[in-house]
Protein backbone atom coordinates (compact mmCIF):
# COMPACT_ATOMS: atom_id res chain seq x y z
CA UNK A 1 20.65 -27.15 117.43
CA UNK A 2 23.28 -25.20 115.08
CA UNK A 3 25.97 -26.94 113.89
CA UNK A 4 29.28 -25.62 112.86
CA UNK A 5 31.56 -27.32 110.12
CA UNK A 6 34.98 -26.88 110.99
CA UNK A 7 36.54 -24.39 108.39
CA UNK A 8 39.02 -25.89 105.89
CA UNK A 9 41.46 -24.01 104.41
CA UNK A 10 43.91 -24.11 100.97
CA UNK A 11 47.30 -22.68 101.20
CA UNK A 12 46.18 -19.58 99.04
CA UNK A 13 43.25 -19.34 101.62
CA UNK A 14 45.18 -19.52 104.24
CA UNK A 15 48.31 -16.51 103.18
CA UNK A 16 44.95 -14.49 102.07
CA UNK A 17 43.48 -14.58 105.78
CA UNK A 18 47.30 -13.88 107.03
CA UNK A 19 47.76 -11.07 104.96
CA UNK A 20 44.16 -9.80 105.36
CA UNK A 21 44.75 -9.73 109.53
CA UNK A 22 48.52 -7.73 108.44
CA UNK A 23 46.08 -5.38 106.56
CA UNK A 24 43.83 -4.10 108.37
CA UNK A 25 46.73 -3.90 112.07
CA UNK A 26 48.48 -1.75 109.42
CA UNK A 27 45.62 0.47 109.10
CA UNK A 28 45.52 0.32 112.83
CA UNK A 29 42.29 -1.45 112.72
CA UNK A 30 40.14 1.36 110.89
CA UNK A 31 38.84 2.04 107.91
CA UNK A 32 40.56 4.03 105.55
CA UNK A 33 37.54 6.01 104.20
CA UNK A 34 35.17 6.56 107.38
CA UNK A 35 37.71 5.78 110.13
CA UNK A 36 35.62 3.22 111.50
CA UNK A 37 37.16 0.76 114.40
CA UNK A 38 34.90 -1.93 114.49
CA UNK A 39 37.25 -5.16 113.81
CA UNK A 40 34.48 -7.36 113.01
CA UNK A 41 33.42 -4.73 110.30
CA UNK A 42 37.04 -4.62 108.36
CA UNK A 43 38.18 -5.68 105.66
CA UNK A 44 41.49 -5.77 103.56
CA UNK A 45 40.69 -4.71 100.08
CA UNK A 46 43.40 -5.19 97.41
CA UNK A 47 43.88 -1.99 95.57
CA UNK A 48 45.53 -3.87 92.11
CA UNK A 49 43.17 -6.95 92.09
CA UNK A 50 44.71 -10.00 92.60
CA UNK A 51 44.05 -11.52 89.46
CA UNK A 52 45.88 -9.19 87.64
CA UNK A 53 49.69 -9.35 87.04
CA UNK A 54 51.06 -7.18 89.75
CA UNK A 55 48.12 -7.85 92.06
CA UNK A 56 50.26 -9.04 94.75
CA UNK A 57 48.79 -10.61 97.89
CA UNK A 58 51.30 -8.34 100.27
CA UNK A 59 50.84 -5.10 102.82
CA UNK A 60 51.24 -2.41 100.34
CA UNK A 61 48.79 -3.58 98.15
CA UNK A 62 45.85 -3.84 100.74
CA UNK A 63 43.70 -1.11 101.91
CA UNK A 64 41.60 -1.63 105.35
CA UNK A 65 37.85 -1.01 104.56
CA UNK A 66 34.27 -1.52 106.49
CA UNK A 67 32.14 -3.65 104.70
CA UNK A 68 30.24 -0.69 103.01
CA UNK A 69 33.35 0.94 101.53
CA UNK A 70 34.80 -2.44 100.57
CA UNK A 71 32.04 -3.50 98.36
CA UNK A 72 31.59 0.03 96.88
CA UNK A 73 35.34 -0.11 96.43
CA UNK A 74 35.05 -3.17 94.32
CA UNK A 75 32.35 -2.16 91.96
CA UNK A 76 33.77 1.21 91.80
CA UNK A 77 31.14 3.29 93.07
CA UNK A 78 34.45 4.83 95.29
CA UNK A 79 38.07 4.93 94.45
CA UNK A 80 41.11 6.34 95.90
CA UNK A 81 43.72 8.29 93.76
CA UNK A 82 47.70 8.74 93.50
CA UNK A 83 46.88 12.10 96.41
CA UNK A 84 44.74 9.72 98.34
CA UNK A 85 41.57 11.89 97.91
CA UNK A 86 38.39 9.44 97.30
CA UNK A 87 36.47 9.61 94.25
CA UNK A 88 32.50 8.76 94.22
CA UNK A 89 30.91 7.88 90.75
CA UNK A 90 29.06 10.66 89.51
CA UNK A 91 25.86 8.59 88.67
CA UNK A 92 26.07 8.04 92.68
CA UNK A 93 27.25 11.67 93.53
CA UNK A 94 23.15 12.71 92.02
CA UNK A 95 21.04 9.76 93.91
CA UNK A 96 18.87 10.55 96.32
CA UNK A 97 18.69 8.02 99.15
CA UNK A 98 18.72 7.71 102.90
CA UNK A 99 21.27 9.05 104.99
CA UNK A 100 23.57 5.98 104.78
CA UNK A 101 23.66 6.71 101.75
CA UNK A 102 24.27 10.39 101.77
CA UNK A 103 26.60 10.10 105.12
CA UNK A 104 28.46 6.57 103.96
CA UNK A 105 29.00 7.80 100.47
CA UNK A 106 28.44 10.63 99.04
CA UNK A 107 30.34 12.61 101.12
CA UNK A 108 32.92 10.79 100.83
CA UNK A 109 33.96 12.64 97.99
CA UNK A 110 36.85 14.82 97.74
């Protein structure tokens, strides 16, 4: 039998999940980089970290991201500049992988 613990939440958790659901309906549920509409694949990606001084958790500072492009966003193998064109590392731009990685990444760029 599975069990589930309930899920507790702190007050910073708690405006964090808020703001992450106002996130991704801005984005109209789809990510920024590969337009995928899978809800259960999004996520709200802060584009100044929130550790950092003007890292705020609000709207404007969130991006809406699939899972892939999230965690590629946050150890920059992809960025997004001032024009909104993304940006692949060039290290990454010269692997040679499988078509995820081609497709989900690499031509991503520009």
């Amino acid at each position: 039998m599975i069990r589930f613990r309930p899920l507790v939440l702190s007050c910073h958790v708690a405006v964090n999940v808020a703001l992450a659901m106002l996130a991704v309906a801005a984005y109209h549920v789809t990510c920024a980089m590969c337009r995928l509409k899978h809800n259960s694949l999004l996520d709200a990606a802060h584009i100044i970290p929130d550790r950092e001084e003007h890292g705020l958790a609000e709207v404007p500072n969130g991006l809406c991201l699939c899972k892939i492009h999230h965690t590629a966003y946050d150890v920059n193998i992809v960025g997004v500049d001032a024009d909104y064109r993304i940006h692949v590392r060039e290290d990454v731009l010269e692997e040679h992988d499988g078509p995820m990685f081609r497709h989900g990444l690499q031509e991503m760029a520009g």
